[in-house]
Protein backbone atom coordinates (compact mmCIF):
# COMPACT_ATOMS: atom_id res chain seq x y z
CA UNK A 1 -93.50 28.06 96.10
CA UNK A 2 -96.91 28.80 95.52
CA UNK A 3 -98.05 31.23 98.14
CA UNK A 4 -100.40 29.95 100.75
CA UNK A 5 -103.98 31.62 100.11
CA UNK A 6 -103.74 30.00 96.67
CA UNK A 7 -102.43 26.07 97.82
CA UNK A 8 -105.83 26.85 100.60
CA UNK A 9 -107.88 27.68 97.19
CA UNK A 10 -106.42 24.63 95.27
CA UNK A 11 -107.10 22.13 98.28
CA UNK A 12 -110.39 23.21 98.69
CA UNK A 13 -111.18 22.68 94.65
CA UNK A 14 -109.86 18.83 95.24
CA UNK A 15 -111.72 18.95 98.37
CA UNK A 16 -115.03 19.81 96.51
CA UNK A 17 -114.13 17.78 93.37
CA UNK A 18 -113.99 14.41 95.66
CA UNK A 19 -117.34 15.21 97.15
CA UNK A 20 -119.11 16.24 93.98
CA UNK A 21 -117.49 13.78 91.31
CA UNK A 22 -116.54 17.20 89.55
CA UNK A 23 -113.01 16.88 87.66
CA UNK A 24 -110.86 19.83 87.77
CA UNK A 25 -108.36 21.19 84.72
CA UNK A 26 -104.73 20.66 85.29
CA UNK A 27 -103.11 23.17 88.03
CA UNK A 28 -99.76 22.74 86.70
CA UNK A 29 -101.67 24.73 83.34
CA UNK A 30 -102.84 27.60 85.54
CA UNK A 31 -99.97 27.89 87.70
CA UNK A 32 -96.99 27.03 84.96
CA UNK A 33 -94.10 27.43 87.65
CA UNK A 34 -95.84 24.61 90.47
CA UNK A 35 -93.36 22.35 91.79
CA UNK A 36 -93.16 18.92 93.41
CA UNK A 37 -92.94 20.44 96.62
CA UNK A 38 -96.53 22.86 95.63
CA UNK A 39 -98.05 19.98 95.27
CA UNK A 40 -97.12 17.98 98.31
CA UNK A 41 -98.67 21.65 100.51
CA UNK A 42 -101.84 21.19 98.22
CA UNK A 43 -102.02 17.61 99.60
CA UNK A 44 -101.38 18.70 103.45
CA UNK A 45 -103.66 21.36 103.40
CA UNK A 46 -106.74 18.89 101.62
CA UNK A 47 -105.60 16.38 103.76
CA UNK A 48 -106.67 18.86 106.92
CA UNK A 49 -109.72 19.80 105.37
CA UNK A 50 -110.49 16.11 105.40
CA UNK A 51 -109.50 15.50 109.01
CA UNK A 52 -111.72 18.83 110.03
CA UNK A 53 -114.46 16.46 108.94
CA UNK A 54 -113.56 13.96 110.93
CA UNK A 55 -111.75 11.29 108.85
CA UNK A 56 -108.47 9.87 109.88
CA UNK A 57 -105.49 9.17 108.41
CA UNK A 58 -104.68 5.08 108.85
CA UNK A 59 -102.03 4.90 106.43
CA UNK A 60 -99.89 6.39 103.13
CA UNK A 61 -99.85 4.45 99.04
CA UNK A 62 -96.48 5.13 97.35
CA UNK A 63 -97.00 5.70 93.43
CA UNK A 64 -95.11 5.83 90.73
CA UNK A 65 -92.59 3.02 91.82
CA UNK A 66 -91.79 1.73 88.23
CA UNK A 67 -89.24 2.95 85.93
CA UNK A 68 -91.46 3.12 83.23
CA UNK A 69 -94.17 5.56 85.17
CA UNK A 70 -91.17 7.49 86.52
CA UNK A 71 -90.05 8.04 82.78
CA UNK A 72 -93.51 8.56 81.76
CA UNK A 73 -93.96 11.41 84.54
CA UNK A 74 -89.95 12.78 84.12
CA UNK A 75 -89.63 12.11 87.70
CA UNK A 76 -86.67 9.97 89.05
CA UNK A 77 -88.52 8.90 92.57
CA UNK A 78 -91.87 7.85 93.74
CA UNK A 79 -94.51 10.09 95.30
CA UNK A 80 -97.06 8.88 98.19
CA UNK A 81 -100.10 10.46 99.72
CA UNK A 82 -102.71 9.59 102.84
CA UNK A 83 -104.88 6.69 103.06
CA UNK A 84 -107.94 8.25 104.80
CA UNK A 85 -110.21 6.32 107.01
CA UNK A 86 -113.19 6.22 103.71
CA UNK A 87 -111.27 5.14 101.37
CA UNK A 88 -111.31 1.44 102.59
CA UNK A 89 -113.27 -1.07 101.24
CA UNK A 90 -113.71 -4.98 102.25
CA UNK A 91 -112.91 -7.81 100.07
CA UNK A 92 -116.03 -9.42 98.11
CA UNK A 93 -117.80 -6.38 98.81
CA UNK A 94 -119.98 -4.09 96.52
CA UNK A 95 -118.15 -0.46 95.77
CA UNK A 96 -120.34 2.15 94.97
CA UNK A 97 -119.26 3.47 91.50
CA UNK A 98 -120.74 6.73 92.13
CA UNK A 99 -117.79 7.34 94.94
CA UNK A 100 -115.60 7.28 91.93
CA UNK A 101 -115.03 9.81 88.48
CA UNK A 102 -112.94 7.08 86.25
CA UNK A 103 -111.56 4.34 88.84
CA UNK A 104 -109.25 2.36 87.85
CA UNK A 105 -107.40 -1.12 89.92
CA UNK A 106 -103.84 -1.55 90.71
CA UNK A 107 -102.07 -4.74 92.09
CA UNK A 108 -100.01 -4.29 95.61
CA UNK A 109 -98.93 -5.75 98.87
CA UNK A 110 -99.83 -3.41 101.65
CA UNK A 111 -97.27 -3.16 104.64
CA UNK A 112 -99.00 -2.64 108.10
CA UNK A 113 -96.85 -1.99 110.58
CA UNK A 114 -95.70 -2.99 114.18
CA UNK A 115 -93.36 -0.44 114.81
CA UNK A 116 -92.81 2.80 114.31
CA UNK A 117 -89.99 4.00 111.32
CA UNK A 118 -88.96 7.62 111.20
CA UNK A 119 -85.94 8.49 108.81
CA UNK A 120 -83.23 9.58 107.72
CA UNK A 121 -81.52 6.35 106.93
CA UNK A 122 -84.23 4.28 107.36
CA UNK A 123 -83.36 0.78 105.24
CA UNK A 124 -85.32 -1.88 103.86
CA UNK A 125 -84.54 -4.26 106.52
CA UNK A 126 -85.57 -2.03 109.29
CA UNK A 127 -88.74 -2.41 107.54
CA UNK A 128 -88.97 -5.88 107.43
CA UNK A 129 -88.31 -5.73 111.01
CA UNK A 130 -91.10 -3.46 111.75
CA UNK A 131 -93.28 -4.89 109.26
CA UNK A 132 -96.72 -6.52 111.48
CA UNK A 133 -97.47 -8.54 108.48
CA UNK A 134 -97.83 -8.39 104.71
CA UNK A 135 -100.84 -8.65 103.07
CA UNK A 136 -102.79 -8.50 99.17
CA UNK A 137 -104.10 -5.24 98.53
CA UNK A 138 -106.10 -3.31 95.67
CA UNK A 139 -105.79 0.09 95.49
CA UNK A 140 -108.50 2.26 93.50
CA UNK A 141 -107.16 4.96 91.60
CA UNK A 142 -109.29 7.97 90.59
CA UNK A 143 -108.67 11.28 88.91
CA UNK A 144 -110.10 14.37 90.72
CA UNK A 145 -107.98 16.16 88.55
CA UNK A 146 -107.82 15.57 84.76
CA UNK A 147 -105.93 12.58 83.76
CA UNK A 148 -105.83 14.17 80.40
CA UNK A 149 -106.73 18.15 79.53
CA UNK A 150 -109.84 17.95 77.95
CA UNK A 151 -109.28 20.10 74.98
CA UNK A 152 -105.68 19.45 74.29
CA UNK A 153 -105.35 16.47 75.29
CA UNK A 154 -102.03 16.67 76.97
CA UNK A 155 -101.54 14.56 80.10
CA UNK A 156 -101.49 16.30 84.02
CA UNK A 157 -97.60 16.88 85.05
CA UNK A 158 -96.55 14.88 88.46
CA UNK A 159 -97.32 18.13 90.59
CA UNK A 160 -101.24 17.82 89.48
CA UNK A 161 -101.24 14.12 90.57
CA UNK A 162 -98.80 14.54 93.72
CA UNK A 163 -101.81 17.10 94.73
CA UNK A 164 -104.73 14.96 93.86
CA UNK A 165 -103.69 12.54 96.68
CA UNK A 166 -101.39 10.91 94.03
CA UNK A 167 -104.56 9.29 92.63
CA UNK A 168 -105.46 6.96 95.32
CA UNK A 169 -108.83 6.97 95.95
CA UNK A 170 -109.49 3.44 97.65
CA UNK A 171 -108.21 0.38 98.66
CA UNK A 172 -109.48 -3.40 99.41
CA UNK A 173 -107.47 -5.78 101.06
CA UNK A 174 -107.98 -9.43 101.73
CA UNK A 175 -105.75 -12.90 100.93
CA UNK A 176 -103.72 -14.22 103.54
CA UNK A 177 -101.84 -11.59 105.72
CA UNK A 178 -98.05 -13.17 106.38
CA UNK A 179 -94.77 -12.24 108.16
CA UNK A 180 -92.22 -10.30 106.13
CA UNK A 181 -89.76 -13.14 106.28
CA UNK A 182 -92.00 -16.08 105.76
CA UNK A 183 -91.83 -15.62 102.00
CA UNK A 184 -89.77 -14.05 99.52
CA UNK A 185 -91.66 -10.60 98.56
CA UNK A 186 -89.74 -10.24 95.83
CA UNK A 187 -91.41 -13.36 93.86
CA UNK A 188 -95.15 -12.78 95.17
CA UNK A 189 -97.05 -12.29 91.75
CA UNK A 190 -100.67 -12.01 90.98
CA UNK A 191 -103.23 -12.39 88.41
CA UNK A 192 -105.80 -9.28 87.69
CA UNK A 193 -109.10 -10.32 86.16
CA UNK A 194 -111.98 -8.88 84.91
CA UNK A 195 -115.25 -10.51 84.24
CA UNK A 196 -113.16 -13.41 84.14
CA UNK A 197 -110.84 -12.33 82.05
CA UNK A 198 -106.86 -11.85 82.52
CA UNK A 199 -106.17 -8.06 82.24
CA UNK A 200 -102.78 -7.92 84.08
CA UNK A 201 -100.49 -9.86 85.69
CA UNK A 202 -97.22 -9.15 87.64
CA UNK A 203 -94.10 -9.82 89.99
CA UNK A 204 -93.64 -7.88 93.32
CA UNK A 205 -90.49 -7.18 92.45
CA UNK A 206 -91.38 -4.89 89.75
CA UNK A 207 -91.77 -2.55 92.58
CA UNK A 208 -88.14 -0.80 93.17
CA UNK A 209 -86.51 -4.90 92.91
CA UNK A 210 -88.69 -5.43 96.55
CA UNK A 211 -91.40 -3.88 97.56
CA UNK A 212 -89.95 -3.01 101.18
CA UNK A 213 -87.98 -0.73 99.37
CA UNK A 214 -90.69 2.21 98.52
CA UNK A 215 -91.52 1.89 102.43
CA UNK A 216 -88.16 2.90 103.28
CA UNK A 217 -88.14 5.66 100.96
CA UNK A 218 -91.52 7.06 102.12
CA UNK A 219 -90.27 6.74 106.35
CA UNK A 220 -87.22 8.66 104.56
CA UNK A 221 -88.53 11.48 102.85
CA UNK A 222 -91.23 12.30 105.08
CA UNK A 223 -89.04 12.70 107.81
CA UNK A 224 -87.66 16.41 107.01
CA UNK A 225 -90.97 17.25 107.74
CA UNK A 226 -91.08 16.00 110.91
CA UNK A 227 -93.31 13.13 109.82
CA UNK A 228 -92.89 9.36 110.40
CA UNK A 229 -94.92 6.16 109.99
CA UNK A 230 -96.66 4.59 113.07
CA UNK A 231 -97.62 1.47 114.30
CA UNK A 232 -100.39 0.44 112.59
CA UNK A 233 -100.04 2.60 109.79
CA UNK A 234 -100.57 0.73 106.78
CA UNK A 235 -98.48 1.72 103.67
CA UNK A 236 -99.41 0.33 100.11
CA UNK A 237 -95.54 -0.42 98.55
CA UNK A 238 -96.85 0.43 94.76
CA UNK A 239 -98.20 -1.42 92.12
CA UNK A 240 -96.94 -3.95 90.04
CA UNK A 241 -98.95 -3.86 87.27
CA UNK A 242 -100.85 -1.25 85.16
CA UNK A 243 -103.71 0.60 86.06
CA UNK A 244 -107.19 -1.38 84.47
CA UNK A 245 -109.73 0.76 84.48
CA UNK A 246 -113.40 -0.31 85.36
CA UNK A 247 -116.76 0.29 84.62
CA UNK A 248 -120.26 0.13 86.94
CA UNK A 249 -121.01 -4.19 87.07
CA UNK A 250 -117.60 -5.04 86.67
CA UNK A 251 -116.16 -7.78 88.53
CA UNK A 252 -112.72 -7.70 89.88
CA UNK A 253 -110.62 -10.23 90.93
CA UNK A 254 -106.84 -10.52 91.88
CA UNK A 255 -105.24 -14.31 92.41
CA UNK A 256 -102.28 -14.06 94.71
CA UNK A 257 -101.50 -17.88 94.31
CA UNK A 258 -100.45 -18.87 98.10
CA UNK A 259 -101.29 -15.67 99.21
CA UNK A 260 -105.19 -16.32 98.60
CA UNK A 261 -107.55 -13.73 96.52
CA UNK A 262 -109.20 -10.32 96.74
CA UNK A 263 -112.52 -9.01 94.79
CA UNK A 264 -114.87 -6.45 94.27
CA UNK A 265 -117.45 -5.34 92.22
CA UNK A 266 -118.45 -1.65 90.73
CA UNK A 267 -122.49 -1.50 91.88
């Protein structure tokens, strides 16, 4: 474990870095032996920083929820991270680019919740139970630190992104909100475009075979630190497509068939 001056040094870089638009080299390069559980303290202590500003937290994302990602980072679970009060955005709205270093737009169903769920043993159809409503979501991922080093080219380790508020920078949400049980989640699918163009498309159930699934993870592993989601928490399950990465003037838009549409556009 990294020892505490330094994870208060490291927060305060990503702290700094989402003000000023600044990215930051990969920790996991200057501190070779960090560790999942370095990065999570990194996130906790930025996340207090934020809240010393007077943001709140309203929610958590889970990343990572494929098995290809999970291969692609050598990690064998997801990894989650605060939704703070700024980082939501309406649907048909104009998003500053300049909030953002290199966003990029995933495909989700966000979870908001009725009840509270606090683990251990937390299962899938406790949260269906305690699941409010389901609804279309687009989260905005950004990289505060490095997606890629800049001179070698080799790509951040799990522990840099776990730190870096596993990525999420934003999040839109719009469609048509429904109960948990009033479809199947499993076969809600979307279309991504871009400028009118198809860039992604995907099945809900790309997410851990249901996308209630992550949530029960997350209520799960939070919970050793005395942690659990509250009503009206709202919890992004994970994406279920891949990232597409946007430019100022582009035009987003995500077609959730029944489930209605969200967009944005990068001003």
């Amino acid at each position: 474990m990294l020892p505490k001056d330094t994870i208060d040094t490291l927060a305060g870089r990503l702290y700094d870095a989402r003000k000023t638009r600044t990215q930051l080299r990969h920790f996991s390069k200057e501190y070779p032996g960090m560790t999942m559980q370095d990065g999570y303290a990194i996130q906790r202590a930025w996340v207090a920083l934020e809240v010393a500003d007077g943001h709140r937290v309203l929610g958590r994302k889970i990343g990572l929820t494929s098995r290809a990602m999970q291969l692609a980072s050598q990690i064998t679970e997801p990894d989650y991270a605060p939704l703070m009060d700024d980082m939501f955005f309406e649907t048909g709205s104009d998003i500053p680019f300049d909030r953002f270093i290199a966003p990029r737009v995933e495909v989700e169903l966000a979870f908001v919740l009725g009840k509270p769920l606090r683990g251990p043993d937390v299962t899938l159809f406790q949260v269906l139970q305690a699941t409010e409503y389901v609804t279309p979501a687009l989260e905005i991922i950004d990289a505060r630190i490095e997606q890629f080093d800049r001179d070698t080219k080799a790509p951040r380790k799990v522990f840099d992104t776990i730190a870096d508020f596993a990525a999420c920078a934003g999040i839109v949400i719009g469609g048509r909100p429904v109960r948990p049980d009033a479809v199947d989640l499993r076969w809600v699918g979307a279309l991504l475009y871009k400028n009118a163009v198809i860039e992604e498309s995907g099945l809900a159930a790309a997410v851990l075979n249901h996308p209630a699934t992550g949530v029960a993870w997350l209520a799960n592993k939070i919970a050793p630190h005395g942690e659990q989601l509250n009503a009206g928490d709202i919890v992004l399950g994970g994406s279920f497509t891949r990232p597409t990465q946007a430019v100022r003037g582009d035009v987003l838009q995500a077609d959730y068939g029944p489930l209605g549409n969200i967009t944005l556009r990068f001003v």
